[in-house]
Protein backbone atom coordinates (compact mmCIF):
# COMPACT_ATOMS: atom_id res chain seq x y z
CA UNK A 1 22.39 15.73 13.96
CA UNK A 2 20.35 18.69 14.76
CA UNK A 3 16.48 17.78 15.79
CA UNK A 4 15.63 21.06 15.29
CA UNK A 5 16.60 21.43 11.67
CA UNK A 6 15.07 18.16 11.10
CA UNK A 7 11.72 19.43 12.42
CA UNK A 8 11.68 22.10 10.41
CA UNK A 9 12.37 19.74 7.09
CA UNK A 10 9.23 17.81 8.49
CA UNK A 11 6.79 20.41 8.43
CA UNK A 12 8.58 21.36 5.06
CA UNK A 13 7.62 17.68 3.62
CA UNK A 14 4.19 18.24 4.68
CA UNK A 15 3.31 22.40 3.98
CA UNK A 16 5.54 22.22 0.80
CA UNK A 17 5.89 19.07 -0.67
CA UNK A 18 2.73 18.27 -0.03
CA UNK A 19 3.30 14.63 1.86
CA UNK A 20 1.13 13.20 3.93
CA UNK A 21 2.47 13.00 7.38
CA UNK A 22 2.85 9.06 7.52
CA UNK A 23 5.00 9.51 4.51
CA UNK A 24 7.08 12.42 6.09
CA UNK A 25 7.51 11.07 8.98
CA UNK A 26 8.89 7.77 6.85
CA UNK A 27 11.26 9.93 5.41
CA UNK A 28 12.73 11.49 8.54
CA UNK A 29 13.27 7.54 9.66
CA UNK A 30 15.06 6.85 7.45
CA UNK A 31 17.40 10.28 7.19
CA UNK A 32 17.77 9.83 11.29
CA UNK A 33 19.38 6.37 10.85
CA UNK A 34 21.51 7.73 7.86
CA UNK A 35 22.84 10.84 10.06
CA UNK A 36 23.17 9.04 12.93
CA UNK A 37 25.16 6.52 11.10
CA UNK A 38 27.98 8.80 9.39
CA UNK A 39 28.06 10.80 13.29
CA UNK A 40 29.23 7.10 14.05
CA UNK A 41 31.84 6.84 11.55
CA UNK A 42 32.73 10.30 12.20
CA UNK A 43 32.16 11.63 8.25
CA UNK A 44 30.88 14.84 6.96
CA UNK A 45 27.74 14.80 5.48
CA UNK A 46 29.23 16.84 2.37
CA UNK A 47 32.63 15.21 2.53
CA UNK A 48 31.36 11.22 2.54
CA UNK A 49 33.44 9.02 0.49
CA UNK A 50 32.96 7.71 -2.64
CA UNK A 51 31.65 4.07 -1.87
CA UNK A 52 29.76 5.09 1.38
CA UNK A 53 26.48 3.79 0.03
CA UNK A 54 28.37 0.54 -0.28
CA UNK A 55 29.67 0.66 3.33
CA UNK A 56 26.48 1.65 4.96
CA UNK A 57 24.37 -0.96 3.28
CA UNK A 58 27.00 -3.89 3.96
CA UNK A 59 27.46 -2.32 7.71
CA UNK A 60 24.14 -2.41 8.60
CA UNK A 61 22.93 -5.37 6.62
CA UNK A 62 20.40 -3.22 4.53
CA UNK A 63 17.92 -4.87 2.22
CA UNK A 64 16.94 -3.25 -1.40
CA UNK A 65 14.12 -1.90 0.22
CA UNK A 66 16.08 0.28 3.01
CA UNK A 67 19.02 1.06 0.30
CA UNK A 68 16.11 2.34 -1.69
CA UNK A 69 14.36 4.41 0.82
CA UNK A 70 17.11 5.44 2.73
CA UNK A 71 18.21 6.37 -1.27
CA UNK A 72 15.20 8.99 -1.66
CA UNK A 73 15.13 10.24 1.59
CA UNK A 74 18.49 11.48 1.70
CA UNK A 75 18.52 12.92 -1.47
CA UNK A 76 15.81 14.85 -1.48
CA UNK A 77 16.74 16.24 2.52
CA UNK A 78 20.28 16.76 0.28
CA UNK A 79 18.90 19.01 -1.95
CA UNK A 80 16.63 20.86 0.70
CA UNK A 81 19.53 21.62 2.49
CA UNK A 82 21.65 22.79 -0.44
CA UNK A 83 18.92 25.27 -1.45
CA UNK A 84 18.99 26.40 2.72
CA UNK A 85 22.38 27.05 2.45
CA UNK A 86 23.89 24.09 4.83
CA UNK A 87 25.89 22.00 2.54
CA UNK A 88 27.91 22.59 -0.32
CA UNK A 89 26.75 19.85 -2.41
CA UNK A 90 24.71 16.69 -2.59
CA UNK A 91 26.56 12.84 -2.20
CA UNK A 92 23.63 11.20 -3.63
CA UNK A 93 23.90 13.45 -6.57
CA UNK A 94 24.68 11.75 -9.96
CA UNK A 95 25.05 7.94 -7.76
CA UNK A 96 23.63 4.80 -8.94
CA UNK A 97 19.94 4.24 -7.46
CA UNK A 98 19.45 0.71 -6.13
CA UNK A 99 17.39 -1.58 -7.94
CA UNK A 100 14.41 -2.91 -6.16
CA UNK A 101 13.02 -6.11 -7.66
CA UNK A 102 9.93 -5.72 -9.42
CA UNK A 103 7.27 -6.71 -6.42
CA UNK A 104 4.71 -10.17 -7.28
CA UNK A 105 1.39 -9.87 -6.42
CA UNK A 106 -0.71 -13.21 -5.83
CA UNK A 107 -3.77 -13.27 -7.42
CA UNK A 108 -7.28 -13.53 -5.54
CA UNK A 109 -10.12 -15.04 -6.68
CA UNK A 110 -13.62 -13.54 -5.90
CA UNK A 111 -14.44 -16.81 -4.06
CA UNK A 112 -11.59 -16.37 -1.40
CA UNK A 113 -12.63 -12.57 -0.82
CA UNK A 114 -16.42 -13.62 -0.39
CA UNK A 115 -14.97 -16.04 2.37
CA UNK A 116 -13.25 -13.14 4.02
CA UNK A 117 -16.24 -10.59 3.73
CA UNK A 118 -18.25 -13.53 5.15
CA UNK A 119 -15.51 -13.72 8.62
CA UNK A 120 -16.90 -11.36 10.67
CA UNK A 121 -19.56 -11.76 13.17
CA UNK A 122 -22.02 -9.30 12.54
CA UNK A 123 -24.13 -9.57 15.78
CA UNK A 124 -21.32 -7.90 17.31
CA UNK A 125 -20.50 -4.20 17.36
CA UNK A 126 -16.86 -4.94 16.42
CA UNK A 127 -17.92 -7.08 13.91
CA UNK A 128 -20.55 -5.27 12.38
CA UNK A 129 -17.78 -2.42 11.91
CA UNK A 130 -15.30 -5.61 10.60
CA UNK A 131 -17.63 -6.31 7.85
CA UNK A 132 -18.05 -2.83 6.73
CA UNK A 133 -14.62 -1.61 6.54
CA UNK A 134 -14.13 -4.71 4.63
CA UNK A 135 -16.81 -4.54 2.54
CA UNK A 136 -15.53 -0.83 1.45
CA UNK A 137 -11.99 -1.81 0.95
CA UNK A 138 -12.51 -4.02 -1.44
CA UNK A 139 -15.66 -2.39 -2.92
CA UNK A 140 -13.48 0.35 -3.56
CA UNK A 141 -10.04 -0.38 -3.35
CA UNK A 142 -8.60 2.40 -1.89
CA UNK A 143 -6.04 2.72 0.59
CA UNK A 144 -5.34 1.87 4.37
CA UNK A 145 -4.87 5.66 4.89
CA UNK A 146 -7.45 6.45 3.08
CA UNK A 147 -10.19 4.21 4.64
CA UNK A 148 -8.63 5.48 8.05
CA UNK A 149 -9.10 8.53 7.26
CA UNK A 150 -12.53 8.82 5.83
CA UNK A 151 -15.05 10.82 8.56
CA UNK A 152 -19.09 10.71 8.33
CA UNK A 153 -19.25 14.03 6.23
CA UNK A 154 -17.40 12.17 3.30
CA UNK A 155 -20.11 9.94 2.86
CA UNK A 156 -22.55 11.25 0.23
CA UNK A 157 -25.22 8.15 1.06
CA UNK A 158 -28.06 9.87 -1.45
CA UNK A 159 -25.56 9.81 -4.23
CA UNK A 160 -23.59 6.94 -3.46
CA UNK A 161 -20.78 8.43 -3.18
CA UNK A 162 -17.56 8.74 -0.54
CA UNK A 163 -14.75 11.43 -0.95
CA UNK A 164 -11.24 9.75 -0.77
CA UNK A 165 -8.33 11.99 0.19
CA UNK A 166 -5.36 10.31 -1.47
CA UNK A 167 -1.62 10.71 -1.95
CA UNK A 168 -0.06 14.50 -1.95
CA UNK A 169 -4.07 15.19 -0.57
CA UNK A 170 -5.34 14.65 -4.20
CA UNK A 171 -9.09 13.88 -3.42
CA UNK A 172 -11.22 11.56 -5.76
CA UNK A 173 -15.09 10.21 -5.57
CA UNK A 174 -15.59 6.71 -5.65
CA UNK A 175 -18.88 5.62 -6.19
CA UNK A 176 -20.20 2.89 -3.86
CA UNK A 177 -22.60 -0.47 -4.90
CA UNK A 178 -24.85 -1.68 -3.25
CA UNK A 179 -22.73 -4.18 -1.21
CA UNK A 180 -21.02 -1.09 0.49
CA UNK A 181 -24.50 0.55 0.69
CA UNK A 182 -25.78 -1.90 2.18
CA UNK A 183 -23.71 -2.51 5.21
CA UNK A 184 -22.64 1.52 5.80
CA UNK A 185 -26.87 1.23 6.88
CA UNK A 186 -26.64 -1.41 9.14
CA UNK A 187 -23.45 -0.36 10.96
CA UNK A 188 -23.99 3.39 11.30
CA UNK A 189 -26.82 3.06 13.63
CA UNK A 190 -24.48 1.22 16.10
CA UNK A 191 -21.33 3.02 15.22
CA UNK A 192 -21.26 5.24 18.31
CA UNK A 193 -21.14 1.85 20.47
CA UNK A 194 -17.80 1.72 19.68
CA UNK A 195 -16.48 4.74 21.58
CA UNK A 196 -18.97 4.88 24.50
CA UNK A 197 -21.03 7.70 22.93
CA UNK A 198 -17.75 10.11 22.55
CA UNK A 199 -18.59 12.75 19.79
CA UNK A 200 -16.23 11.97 16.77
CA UNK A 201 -16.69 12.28 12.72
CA UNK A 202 -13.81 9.14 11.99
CA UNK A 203 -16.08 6.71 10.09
CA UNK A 204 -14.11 3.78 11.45
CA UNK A 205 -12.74 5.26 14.88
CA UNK A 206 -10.56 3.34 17.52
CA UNK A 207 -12.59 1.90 19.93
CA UNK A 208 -10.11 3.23 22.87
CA UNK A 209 -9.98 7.19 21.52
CA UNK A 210 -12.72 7.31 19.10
CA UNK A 211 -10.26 9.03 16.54
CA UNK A 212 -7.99 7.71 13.76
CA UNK A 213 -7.07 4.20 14.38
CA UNK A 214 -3.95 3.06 13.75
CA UNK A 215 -2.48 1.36 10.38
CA UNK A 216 -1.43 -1.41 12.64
CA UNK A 217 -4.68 -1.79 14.22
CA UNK A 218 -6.44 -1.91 10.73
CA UNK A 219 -4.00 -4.28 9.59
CA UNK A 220 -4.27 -6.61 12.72
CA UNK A 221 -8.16 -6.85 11.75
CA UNK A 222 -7.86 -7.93 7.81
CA UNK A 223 -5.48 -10.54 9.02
CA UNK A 224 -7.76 -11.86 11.71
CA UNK A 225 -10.53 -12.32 9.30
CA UNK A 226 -8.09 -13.73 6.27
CA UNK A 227 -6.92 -16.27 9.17
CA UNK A 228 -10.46 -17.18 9.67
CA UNK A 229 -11.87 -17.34 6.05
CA UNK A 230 -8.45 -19.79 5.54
CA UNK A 231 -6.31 -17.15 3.46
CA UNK A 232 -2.68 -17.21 3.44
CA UNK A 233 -0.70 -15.39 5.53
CA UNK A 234 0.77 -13.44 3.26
CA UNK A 235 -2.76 -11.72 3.03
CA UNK A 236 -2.91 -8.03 4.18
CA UNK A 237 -4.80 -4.34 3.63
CA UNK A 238 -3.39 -4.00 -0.09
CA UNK A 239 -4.62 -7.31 -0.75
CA UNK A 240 -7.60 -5.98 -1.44
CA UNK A 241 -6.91 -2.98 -3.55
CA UNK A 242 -5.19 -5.91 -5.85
CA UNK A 243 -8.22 -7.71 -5.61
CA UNK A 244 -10.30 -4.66 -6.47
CA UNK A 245 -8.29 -3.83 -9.34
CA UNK A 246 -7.36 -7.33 -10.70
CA UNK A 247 -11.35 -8.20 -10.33
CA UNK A 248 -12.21 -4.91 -12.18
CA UNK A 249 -10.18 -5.59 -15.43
CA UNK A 250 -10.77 -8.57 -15.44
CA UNK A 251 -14.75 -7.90 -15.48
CA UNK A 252 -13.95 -5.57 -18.70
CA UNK A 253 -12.98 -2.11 -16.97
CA UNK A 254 -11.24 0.04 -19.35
CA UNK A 255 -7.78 0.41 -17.78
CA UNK A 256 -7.72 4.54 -17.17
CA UNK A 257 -11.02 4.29 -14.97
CA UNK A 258 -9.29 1.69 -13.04
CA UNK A 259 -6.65 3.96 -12.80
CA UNK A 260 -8.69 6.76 -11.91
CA UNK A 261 -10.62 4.84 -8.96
CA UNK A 262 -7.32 3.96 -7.39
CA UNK A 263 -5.90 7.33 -7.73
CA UNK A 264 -2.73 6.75 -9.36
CA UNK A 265 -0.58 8.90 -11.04
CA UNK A 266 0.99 6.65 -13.68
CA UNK A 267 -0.75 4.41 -15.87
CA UNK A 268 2.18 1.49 -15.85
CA UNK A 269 1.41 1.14 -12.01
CA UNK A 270 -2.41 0.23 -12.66
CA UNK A 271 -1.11 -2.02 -15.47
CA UNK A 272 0.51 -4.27 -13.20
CA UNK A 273 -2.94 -5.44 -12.23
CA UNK A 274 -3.61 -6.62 -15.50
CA UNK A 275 -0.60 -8.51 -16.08
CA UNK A 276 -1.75 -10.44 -12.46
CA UNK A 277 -5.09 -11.89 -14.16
CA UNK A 278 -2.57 -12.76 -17.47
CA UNK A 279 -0.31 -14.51 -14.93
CA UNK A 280 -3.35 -16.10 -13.21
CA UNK A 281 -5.05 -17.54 -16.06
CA UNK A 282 -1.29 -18.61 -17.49
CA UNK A 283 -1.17 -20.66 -13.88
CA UNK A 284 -4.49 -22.26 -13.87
CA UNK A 285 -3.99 -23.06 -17.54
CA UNK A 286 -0.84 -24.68 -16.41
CA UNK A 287 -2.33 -26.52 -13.60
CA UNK A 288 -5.49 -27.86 -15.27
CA UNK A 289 -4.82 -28.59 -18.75
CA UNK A 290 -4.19 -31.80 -19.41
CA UNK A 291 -0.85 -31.41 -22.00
CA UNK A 292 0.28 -28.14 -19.26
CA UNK A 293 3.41 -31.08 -18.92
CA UNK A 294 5.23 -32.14 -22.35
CA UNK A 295 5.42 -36.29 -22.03
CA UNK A 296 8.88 -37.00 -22.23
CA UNK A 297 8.36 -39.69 -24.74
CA UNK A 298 7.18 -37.60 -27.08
CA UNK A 299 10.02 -35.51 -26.63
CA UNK A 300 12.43 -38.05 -27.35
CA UNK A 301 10.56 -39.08 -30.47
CA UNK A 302 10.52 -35.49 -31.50
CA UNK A 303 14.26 -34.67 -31.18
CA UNK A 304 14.88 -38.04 -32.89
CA UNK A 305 12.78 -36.59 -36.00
CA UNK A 306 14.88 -33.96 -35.96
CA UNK A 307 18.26 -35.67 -35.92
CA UNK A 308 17.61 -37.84 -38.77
């Protein structure tokens, strides 16, 4: 495994491809464990055999998920190198992608998110910064990267506006109600207490650096609150871009300016959010209707009928 030429296909993912640099550096992951894997067994990268997909994902106990990313990532570094001039042809060429199940998203109800807007404690510094980044999330469903990113010149506060730098740095404006308004005043006075006065433009910075805090950090602070305003665990960042979304259509949003708020590229990924509200309303249908459960006797009297 040369680092070197792995470097070099890291800046390429990020100067030519155009990825972000958490998604590069995903990539690379997952093309270090491959290489280093096959320098195990001893096999050429251009000479694997023919079930080595098989092998490596029984070896190492892989999940879909891994198979699938590992999947991508070697491909693509495949055909980089081909077009360099460093192997003769690509394995992954012409194999069988693994299937990743279709993911289930639970829906949330607008009560549950008020609860967890509602969790932080807003006398506080910290908390007045909690409520805010919360308060944006879901008032405009965007990203973690994206609200991590965000600096103080991306707020347009006359217009009501915030620039969003998305995926492959496509950049959107998302307009921002008065919710959001409301609490960007209160906590931008006090946002410099967070950093003991160092100079920084990160709207949300870490409070040890005063730059970019980290995904983990951001996550660690939605689950806090969720914990506190008694959501599930499986709550987390995205939960409230589904939220967002899921709220928005079903509120009447026409489906493409959903899909242009969230910045996605594909109009079957936004519809996913509406089939959550269909599969919401299908479950509460279920749960409260009175006839959601057949009586049995009536079944028995019907296939009787029918057997006469």
């Amino acid at each position: 495994m040369n680092e070197n030429e792995l470097k070099a296909y890291g800046e390429h993912l990020c100067n030519i491809a155009r990825l972000s640099r958490v998604t590069a550096a995903a990539h690379l992951r997952q093309i270090r464990r491959f290489l280093a894997y096959i320098e195990e067994k001893s096999w050429q990268l251009d000479t694997l055999p023919a079930d080595f997909m098989e092998i490596f994902s029984r070896e190492i106990s892989a999940t879909i998920s891994v198979q699938t990313k590992t999947f991508a990532a070697m491909q693509r570094y495949c055909d980089y190198c081909l077009k360099q001039g460093t192997l003769m042809c690509n394995p992954f060429q012409g194999l069988r992608r693994p299937r990743q199940r279709k993911k289930t998203h639970r829906y949330w109800t607008p009560a549950e998110i008020e609860r967890l807007l509602a969790a932080p404690d807003i006398k506080t510094a910290i908390g007045m910064r909690d409520r805010t980044l919360l308060e944006i999330l879901y008032d405009t469903g965007i990203r973690s990267n994206e609200l991590r990113q965000l600096t103080l010149p991306d707020l347009n506060l006359q217009d009501r506006l915030v620039i969003v730098r998305g995926k492959n740095y496509k950049q959107r404006a998302i307009p921002l109600n008065d919710g959001a308004m409301h609490w960007l005043e209160h906590y931008l006075p006090r946002r410099r207490e967070l950093f003991n006065d160092k100079i920084t433009p990160v709207l949300f910075p870490s409070t040890t650096t005063g730059g970019v805090m980290s995904g983990m950090n951001l996550w660690h602070i939605v689950k806090r609150h969720a914990k506190a305003a008694g959501l599930v665990q499986t709550f987390n960042v995205h939960s409230l871009r589904h939220a967002f979304a899921s709220h928005m259509i079903s509120n009447g949003a026409d489906i493409h300016i959903v899909k242009a708020l969230l910045g996605h590229s594909h109009i079957a990924t936004t519809e996913n959010y509406a089939h959550l509200q269909k599969k919401h309303l299908k479950e509460l249908h279920r749960r409260y209707h009175p006839r959601a459960d057949f009586p049995e006797e009536e079944k028995k009297e019907e296939i009787a009928t029918k057997n006469k």
